[in-house]
Protein backbone atom coordinates (compact mmCIF):
# COMPACT_ATOMS: atom_id res chain seq x y z
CA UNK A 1 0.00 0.00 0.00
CA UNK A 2 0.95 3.34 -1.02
CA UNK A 3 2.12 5.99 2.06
CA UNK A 4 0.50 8.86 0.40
CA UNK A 5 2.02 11.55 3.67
CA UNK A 6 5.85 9.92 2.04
CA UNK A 7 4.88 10.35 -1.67
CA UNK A 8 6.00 13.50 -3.76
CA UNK A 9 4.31 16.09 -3.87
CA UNK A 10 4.15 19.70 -6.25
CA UNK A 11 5.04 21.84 -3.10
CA UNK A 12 5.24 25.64 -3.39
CA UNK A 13 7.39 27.93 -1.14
CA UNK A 14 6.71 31.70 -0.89
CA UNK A 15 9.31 33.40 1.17
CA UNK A 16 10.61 37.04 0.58
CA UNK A 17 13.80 35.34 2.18
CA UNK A 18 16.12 34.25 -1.03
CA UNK A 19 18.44 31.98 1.35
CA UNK A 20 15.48 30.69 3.57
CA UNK A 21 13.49 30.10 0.10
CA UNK A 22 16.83 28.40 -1.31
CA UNK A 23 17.21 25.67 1.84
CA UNK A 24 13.78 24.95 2.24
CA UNK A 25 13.23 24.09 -1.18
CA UNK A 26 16.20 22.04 -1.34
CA UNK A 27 15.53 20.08 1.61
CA UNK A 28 12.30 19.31 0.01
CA UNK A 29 13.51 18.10 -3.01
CA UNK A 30 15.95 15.73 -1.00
CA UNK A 31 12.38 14.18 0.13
CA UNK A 32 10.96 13.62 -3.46
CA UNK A 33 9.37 16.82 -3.70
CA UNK A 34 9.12 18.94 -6.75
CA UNK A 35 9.20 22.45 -5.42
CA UNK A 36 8.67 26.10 -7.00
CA UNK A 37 9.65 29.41 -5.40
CA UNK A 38 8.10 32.89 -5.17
CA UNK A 39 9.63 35.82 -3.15
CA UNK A 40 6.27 37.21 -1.89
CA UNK A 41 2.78 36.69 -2.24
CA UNK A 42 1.56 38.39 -5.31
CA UNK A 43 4.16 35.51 -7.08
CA UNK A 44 2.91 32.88 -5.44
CA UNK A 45 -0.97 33.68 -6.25
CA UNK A 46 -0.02 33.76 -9.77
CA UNK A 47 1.69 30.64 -9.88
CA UNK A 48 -1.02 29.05 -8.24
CA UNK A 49 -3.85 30.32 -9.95
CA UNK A 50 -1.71 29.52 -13.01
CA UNK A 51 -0.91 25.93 -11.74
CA UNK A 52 -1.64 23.26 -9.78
CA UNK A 53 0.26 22.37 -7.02
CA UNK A 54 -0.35 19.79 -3.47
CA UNK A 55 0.48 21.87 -0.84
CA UNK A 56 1.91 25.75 0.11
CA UNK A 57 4.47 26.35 2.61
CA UNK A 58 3.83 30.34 2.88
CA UNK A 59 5.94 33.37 4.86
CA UNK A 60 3.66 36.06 6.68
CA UNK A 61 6.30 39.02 6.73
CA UNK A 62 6.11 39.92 2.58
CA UNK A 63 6.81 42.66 0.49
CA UNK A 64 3.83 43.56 -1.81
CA UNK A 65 1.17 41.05 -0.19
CA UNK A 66 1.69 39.31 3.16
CA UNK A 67 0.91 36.05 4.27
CA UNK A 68 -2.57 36.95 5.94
CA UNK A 69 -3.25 38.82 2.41
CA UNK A 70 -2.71 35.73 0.50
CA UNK A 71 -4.54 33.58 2.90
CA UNK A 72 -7.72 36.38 2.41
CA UNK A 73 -7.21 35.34 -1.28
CA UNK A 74 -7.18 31.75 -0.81
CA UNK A 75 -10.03 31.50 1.48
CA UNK A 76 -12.58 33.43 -1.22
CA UNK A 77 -10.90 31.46 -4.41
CA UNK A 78 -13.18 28.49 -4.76
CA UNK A 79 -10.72 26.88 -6.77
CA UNK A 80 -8.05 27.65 -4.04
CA UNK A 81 -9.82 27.49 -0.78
CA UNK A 82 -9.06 23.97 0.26
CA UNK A 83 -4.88 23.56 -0.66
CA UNK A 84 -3.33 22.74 2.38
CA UNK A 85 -1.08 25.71 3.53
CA UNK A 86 1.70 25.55 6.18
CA UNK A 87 2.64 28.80 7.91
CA UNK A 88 6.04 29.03 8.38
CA UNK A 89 7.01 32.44 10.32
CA UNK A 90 9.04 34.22 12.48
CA UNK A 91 5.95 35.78 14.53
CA UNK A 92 5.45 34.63 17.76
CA UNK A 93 2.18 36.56 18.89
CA UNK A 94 -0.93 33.72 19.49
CA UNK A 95 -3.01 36.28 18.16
CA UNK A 96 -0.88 35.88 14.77
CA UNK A 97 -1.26 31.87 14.97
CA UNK A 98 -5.24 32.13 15.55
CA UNK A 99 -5.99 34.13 13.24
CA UNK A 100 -3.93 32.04 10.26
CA UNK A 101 -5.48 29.09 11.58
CA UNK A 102 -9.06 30.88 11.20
CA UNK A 103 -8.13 31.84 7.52
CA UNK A 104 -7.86 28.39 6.74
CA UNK A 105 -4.12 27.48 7.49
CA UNK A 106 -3.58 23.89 7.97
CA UNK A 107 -0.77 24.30 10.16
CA UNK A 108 1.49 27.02 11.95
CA UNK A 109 5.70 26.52 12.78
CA UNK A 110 7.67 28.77 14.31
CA UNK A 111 11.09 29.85 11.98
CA UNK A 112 13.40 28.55 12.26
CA UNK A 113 11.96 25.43 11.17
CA UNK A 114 12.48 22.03 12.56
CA UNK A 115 13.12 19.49 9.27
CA UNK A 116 12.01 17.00 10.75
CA UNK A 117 8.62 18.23 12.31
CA UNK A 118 8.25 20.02 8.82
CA UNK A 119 7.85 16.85 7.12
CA UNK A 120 5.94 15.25 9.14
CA UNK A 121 3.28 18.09 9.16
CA UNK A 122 3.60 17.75 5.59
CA UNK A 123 2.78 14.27 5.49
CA UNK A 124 -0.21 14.84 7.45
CA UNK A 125 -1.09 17.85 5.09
CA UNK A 126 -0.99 15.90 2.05
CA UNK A 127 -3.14 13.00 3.57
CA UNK A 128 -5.85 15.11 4.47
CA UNK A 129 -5.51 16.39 0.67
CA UNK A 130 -5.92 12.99 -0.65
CA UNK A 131 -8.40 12.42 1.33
CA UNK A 132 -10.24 15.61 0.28
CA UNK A 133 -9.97 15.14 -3.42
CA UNK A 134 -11.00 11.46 -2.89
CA UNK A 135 -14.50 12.74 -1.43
CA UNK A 136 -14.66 15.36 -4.32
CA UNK A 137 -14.16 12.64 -6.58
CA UNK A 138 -16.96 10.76 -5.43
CA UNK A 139 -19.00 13.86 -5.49
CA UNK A 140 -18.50 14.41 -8.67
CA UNK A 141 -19.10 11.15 -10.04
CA UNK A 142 -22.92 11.11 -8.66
CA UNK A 143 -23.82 14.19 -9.08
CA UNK A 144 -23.54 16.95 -12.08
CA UNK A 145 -20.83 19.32 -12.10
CA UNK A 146 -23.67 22.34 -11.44
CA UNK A 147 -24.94 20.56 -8.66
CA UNK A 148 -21.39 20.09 -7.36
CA UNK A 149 -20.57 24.29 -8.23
CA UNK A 150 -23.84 24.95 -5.58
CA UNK A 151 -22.28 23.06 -3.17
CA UNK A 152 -19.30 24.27 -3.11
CA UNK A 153 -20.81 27.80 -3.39
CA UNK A 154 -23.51 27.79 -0.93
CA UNK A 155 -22.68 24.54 1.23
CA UNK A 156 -25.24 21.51 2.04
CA UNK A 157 -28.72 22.05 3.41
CA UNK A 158 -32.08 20.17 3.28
CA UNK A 159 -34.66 22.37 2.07
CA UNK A 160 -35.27 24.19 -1.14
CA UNK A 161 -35.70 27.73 -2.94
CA UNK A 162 -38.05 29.60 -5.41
CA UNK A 163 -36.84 29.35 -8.62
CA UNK A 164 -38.37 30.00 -12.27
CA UNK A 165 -36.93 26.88 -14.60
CA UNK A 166 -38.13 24.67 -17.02
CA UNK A 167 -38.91 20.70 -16.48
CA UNK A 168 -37.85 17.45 -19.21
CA UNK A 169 -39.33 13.79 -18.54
CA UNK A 170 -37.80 11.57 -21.01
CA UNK A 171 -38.23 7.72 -21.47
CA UNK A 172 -37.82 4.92 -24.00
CA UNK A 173 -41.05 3.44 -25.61
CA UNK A 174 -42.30 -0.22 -25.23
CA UNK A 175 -39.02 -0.69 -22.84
CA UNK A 176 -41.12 -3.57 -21.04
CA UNK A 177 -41.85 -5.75 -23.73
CA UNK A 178 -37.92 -4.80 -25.48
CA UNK A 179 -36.39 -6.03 -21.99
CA UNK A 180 -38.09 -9.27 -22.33
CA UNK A 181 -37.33 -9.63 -26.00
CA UNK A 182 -33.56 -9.62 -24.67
CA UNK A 183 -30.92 -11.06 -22.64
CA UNK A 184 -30.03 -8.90 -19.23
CA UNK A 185 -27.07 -7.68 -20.48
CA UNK A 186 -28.07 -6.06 -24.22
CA UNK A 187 -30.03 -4.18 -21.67
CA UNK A 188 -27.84 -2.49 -19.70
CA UNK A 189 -25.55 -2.14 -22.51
CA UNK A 190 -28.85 0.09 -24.40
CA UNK A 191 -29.23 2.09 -21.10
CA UNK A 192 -25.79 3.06 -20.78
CA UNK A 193 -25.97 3.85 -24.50
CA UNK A 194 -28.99 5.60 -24.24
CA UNK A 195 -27.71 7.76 -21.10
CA UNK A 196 -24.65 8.81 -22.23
CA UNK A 197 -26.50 10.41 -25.40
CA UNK A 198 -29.33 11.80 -23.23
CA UNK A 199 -26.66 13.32 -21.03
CA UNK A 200 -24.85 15.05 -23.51
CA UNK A 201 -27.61 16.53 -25.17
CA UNK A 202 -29.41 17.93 -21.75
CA UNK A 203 -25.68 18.71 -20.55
CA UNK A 204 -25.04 20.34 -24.28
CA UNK A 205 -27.66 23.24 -23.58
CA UNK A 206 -27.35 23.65 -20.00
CA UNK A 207 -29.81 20.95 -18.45
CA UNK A 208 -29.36 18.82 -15.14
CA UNK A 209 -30.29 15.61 -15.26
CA UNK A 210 -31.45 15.29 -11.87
CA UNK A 211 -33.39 11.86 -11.75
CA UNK A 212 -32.44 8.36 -13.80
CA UNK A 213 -35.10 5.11 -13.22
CA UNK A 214 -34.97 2.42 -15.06
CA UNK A 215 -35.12 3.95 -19.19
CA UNK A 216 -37.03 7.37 -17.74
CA UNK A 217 -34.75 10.46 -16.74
CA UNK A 218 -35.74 14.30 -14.88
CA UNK A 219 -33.76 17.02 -16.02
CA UNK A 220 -33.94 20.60 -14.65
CA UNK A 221 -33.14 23.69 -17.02
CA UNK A 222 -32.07 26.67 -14.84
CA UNK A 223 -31.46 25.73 -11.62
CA UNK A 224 -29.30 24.97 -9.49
CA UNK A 225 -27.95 27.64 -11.50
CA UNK A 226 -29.81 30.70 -13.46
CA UNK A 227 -30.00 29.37 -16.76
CA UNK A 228 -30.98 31.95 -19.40
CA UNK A 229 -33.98 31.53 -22.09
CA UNK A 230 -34.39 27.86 -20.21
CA UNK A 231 -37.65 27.14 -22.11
CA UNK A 232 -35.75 27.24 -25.18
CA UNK A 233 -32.73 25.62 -23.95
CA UNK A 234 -35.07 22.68 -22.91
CA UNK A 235 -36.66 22.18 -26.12
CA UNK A 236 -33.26 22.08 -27.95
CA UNK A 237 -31.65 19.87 -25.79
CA UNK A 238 -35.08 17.20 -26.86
CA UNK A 239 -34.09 18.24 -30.20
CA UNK A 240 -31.30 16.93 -29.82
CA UNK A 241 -32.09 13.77 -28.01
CA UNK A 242 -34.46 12.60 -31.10
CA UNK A 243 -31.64 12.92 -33.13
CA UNK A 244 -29.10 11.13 -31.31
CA UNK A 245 -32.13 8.61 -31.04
CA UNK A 246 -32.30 8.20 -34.51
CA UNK A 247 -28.56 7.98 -35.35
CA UNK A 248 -28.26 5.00 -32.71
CA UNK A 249 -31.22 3.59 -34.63
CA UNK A 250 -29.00 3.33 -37.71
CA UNK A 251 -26.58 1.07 -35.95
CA UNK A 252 -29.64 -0.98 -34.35
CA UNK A 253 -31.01 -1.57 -37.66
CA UNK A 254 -27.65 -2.80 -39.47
CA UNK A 255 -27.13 -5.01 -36.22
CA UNK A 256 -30.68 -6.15 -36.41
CA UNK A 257 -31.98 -4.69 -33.58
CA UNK A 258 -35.21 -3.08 -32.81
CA UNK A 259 -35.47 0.42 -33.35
CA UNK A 260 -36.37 2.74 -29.91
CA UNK A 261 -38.36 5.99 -29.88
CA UNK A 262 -38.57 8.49 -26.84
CA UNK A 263 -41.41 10.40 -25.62
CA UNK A 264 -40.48 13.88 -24.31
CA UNK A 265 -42.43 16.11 -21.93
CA UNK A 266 -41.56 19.66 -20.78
CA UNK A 267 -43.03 22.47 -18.89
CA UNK A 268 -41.81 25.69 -17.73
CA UNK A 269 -42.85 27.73 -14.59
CA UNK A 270 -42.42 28.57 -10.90
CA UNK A 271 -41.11 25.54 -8.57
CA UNK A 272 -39.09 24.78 -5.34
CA UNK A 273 -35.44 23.54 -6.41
CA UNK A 274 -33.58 22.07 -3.36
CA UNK A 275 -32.45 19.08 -1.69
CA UNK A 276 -34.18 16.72 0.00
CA UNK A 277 -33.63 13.36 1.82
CA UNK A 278 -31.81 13.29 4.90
CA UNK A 279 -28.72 14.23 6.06
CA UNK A 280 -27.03 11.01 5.11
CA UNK A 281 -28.60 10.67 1.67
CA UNK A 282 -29.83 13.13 0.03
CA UNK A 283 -30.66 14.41 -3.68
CA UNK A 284 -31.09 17.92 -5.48
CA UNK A 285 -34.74 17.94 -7.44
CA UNK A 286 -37.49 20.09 -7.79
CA UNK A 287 -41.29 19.76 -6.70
CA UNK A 288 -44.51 21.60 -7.95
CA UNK A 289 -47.03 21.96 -10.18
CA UNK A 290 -44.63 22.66 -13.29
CA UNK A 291 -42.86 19.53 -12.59
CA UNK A 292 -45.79 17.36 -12.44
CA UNK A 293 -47.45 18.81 -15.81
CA UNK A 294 -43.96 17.80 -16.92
CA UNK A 295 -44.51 14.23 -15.85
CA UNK A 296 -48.14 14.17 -17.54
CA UNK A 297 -47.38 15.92 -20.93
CA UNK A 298 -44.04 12.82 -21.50
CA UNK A 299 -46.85 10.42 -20.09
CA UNK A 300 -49.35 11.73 -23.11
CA UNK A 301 -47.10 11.76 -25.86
CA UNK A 302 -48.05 7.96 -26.04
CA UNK A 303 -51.80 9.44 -26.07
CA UNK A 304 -51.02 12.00 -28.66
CA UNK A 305 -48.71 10.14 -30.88
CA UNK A 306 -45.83 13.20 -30.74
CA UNK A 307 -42.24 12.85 -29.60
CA UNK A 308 -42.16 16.04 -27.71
CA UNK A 309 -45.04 17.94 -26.02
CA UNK A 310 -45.13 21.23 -24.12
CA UNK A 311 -47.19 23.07 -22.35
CA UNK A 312 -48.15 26.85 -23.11
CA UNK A 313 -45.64 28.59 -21.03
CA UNK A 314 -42.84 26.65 -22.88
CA UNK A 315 -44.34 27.81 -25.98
CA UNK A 316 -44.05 31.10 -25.15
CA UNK A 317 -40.47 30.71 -24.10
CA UNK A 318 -39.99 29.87 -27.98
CA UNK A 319 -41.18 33.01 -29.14
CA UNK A 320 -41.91 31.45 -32.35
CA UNK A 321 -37.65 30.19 -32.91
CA UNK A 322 -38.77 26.24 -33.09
CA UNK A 323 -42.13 25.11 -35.15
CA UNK A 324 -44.79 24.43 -32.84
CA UNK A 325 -48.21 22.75 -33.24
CA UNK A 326 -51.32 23.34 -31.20
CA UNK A 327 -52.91 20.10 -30.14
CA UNK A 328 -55.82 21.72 -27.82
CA UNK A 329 -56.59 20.94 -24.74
CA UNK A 330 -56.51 17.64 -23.12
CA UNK A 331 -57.24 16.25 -19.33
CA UNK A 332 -53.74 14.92 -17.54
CA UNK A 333 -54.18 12.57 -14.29
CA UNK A 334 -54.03 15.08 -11.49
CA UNK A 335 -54.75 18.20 -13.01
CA UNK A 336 -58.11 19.35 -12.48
CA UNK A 337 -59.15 21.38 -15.58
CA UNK A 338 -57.48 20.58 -19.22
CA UNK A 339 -54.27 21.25 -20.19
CA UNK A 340 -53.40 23.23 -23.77
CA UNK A 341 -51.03 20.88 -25.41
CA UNK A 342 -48.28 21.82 -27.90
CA UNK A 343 -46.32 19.05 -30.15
CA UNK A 344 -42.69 20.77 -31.44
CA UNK A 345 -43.11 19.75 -35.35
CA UNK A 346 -39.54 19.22 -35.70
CA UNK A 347 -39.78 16.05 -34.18
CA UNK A 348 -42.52 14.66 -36.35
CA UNK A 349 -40.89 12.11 -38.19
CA UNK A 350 -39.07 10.43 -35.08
CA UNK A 351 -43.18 10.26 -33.42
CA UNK A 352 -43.15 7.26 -30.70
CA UNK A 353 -45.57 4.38 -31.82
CA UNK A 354 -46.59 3.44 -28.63
């Protein structure tokens, strides 16, 4: 097993001190390291917004910007805020360590520096890195990179805020009756197919896909983050999907496999965008009236024969940019009066057949 606080490391040094800079980074490199310089703290901000790098080992007395200055900059740089920094400073007052340690400094040793303590703390620095980027990892792999931006913007909570978006249910047609007409694994190989092409076209135009079960998928078009003309964004991105659709159908055909078609529904409005759950599992999704309607107009395009349906407020959102055809009204399962129903006409030759 790997001894990730004895592995090298891209360490920088900022020190206004040339021979203190010089020694340090050479006794660093002795351990493994790969180590850059900068003589104060304007340098070393540049080089690491410029770079990436495991770990800083940072001076508080600096011409130009100081120490505390650069940990200010750290601590508001999302992209910064969590690389491990060592203090290492001649400064003795506690009030000096404290408030380092309170702008987000891993550690704090007095100059001049013991070697051996300073690796050690190093070690331990670049373990709790690992250990950090491990849990980002995972983050990022189950959950979209937007979702991931608002937490690392605005933290975790349970609960949920107003937000004006637009709503896409999407799933395959007759998937029942294909599953039994194959083995288990032609399956899963379709789904991941099918996903990766979904995702890319939602993803392509600013969507969230939010929700996967079984061959059905959510996706959210401006939130967690504003998302401008969203309607249109929505309908474009199920533009897209029908065409992907219908290139994959190409290869299914010449491998003598059953075509698939997609029913699409969307809506646009007012909803409550948040996470819910618990706080050991939890998921980011929206509730309300727009996202229901959503579910109801992808649950009638089986009804209505159309790939893609929309409701009225979506239609507006297109301001005329993407054919449209009125369907007239029709009563959805939980919606107490009838619903005006749009079809996008693009679509119209990739129409699901049941």
């Amino acid at each position: 097993m790997t001894d990730f606080r004895h592995a090298p490391a891209r360490l920088l040094v900022a020190d206004d001190n040339k021979v203190n800079r010089l020694l340090m980074a050479r006794s660093l490199e002795l351990q493994g390291h790969s180590v850059q310089c900068a003589e104060n703290g304007r340098v070393a901000l540049e080089l690491l917004r410029r770079d990436a790098y495991d770990l800083l080992l940072l001076d508080m007395e600096m011409p130009e910007m100081d120490g505390f200055q650069v940990l200010e900059q750290l601590t508001g740089d999302p992209q910064l805020r969590d690389l491990p920094v060592i203090v290492t400073s001649s400064l003795e007052g506690v009030a000096d360590i404290v408030r380092c340690i309170e702008l987000g400094a891993e550690d704090y040793l007095h100059k001049p520096v013991n070697a051996v303590l300073l690796k050690a703390r190093i070690g331990a620095s670049l373990e709790k890195k690992r250990l950090r980027d491990q849990q980002k990892e995972l983050v990022r792999r189950f959950a979209t990179s937007e979702v991931v931006q608002d937490l690392e913007q605005s933290g975790f909570a349970l609960g949920g805020r107003h937000v004006h978006g637009t709503v896409m249910f999407s799933d395959i047609r007759g998937f029942t009756a294909l599953v039994e007409s194959q083995p288990p694994e032609e399956t899963i190989e379709l789904l991941n197919t099918y996903y990766t092409l979904m995702f890319d076209a939602i993803n392509g135009h600013g969507g969230v896909v939010n929700q996967m079960v079984g061959d059905g998928l959510m996706a959210i078009f401006g939130a967690p983050l504003p998302l401008p003309d969203h309607g249109a964004a929505a309908v474009r991105a199920a533009l897209d999907m029908v065409e992907m659709i219908d290139l994959l159908n190409v290869e299914r055909t010449a491998a003598d496999k059953p075509a698939i078609r997609i029913g699409v529904g969307i809506a646009t409005g007012d909803m409550v965008a948040g996470y819910t759950g618990t706080q050991r599992r939890a998921t980011y999704t929206c509730i309300g009236d727009t996202v229901n309607l959503a579910a109801r107009l992808e649950e009638h395009t089986k009804l209505a024969r159309r790939t893609i349906l929309i409701d009225p407020a979506t239609c507006m959102a297109l301001g005329g940019r993407i054919p449209v055809e009125s369907l007239g009204t029709a009563s959805m399962r939980g919606k107490a009066a009838p619903v005006e129903v749009y079809a996008v006409t693009e679509a119209d030759l990739s129409r699901p057949t049941g």
